[in-house]
C-alpha atoms as a PDB file:
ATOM      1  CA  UNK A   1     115.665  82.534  87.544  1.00  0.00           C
ATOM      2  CA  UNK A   2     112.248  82.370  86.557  1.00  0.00           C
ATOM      3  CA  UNK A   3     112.428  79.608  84.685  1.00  0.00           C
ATOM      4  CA  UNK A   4     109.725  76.304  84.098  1.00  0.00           C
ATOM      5  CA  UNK A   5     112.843  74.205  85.245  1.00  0.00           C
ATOM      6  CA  UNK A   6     112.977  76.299  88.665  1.00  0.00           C
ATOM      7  CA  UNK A   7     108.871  76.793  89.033  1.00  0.00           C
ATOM      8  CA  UNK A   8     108.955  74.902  92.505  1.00  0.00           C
ATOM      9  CA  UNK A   9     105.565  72.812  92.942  1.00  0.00           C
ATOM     10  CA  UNK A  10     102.042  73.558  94.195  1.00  0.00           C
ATOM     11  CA  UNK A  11     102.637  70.885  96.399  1.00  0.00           C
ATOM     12  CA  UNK A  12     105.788  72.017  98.082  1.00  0.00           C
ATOM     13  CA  UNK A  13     104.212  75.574  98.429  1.00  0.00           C
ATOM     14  CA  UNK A  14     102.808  76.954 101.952  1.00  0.00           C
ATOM     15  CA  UNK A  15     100.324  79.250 100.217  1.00  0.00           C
ATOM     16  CA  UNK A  16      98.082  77.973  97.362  1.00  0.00           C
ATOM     17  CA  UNK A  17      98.127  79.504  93.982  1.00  0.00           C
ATOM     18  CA  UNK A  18     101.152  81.588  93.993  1.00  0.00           C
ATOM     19  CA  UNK A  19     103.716  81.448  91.772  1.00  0.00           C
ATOM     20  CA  UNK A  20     107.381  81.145  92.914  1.00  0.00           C
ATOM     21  CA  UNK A  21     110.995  79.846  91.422  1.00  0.00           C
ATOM     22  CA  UNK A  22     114.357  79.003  93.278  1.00  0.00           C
ATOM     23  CA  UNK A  23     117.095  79.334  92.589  1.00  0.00           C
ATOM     24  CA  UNK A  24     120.365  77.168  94.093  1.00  0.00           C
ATOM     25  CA  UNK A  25     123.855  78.471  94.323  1.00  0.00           C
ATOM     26  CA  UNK A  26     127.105  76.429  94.406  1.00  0.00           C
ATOM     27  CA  UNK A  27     127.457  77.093  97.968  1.00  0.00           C
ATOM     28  CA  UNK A  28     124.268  75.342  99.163  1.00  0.00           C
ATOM     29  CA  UNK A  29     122.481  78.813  99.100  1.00  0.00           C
ATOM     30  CA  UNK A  30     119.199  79.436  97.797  1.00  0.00           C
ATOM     31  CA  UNK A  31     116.597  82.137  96.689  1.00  0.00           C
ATOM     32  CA  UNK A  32     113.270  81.965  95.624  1.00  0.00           C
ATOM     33  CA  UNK A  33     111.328  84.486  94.167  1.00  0.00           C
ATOM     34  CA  UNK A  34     107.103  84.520  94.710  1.00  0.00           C
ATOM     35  CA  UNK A  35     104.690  86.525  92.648  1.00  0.00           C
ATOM     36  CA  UNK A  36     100.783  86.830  94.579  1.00  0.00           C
ATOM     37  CA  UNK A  37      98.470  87.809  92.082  1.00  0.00           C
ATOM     38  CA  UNK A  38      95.753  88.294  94.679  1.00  0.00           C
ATOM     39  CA  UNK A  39      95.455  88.462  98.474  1.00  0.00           C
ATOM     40  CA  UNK A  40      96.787  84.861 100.144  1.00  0.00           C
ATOM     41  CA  UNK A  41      97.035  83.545 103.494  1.00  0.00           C
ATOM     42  CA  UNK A  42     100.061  80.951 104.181  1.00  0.00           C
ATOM     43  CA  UNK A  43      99.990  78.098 106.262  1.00  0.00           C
ATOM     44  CA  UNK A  44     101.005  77.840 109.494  1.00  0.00           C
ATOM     45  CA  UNK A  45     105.206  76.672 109.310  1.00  0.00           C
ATOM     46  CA  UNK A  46     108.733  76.508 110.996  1.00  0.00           C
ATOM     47  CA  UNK A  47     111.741  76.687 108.464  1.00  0.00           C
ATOM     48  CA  UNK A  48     114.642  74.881 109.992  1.00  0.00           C
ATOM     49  CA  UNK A  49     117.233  77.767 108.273  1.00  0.00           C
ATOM     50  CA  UNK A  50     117.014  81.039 108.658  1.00  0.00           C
ATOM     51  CA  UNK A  51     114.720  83.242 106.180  1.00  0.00           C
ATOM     52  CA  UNK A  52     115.638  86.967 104.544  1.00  0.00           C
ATOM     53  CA  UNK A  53     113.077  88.888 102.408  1.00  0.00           C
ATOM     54  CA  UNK A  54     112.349  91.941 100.406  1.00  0.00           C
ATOM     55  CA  UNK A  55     109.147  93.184  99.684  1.00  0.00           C
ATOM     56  CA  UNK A  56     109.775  93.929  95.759  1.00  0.00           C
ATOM     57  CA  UNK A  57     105.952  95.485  94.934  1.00  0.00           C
ATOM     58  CA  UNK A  58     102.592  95.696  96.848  1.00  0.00           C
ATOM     59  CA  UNK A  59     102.133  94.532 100.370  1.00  0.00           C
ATOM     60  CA  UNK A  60     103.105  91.637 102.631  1.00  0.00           C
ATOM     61  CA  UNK A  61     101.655  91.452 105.852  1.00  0.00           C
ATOM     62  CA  UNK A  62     103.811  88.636 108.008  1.00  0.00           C
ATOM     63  CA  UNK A  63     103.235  87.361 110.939  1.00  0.00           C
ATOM     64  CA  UNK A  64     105.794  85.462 112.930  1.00  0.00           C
ATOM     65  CA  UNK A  65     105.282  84.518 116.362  1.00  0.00           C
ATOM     66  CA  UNK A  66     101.998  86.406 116.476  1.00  0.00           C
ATOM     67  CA  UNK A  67     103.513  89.623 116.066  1.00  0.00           C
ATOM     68  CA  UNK A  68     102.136  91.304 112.711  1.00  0.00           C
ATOM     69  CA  UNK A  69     105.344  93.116 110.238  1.00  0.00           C
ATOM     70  CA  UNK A  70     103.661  94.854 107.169  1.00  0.00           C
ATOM     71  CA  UNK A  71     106.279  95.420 104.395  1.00  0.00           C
ATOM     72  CA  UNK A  72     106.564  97.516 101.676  1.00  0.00           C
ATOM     73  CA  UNK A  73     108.297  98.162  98.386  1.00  0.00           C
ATOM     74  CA  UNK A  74     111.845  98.207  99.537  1.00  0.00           C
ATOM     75  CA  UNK A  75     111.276  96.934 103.168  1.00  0.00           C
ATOM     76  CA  UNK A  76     113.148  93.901 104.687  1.00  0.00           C
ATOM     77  CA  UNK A  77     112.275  91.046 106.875  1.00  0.00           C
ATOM     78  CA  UNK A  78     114.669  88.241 108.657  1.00  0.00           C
ATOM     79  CA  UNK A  79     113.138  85.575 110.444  1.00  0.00           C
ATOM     80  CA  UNK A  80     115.454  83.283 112.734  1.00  0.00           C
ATOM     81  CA  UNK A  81     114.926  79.441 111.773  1.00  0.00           C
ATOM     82  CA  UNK A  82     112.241  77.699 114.239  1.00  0.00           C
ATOM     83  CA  UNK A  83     110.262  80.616 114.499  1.00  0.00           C
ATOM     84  CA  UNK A  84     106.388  79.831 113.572  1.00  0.00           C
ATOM     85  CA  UNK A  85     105.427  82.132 110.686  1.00  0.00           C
ATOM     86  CA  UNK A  86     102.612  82.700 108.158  1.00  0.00           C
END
């Protein structure tokens, strides 16, 4: 998956100077995987599908609708489509 083919573009990316790859299955399904080497702050956005993470190392703080998740190594978050998030 992490490959340069599937390195998706600064300019496509909601947070600056992060590193992430997607992946796209043969179902229309897709993945992505993001590394932060430091503390970032994403921008303001809606998806218009429906969004599943992990937390694989460190910390991710979330916030989606003003309410504040903190995840962990191991911990899960789903946000429905539509729903403002950073």
């Amino acid at each position: 998956m992490k490959n340069k083919m599937n390195l998706i573009p600064t300019s496509e990316q909601n947070t600056k100077d992060i590193e992430g790859y997607y992946f796209e299955g043969a179902d229309g399904s897709q993945m992505a995987y993001w590394t932060c080497y430091s503390d970032k702050i994403s921008n303001k956005h809606i998806h218009q599908f429906d969004e599943y993470m992990i937390c694989v190392g460190g910390q991710y703080i979330a916030y989606i609708e003003n309410k504040k998740y903190i995840l962990n190594p191991g911990d899960e978050l789903y946000i429905k489509k539509g729903k403002k998030q950073w």
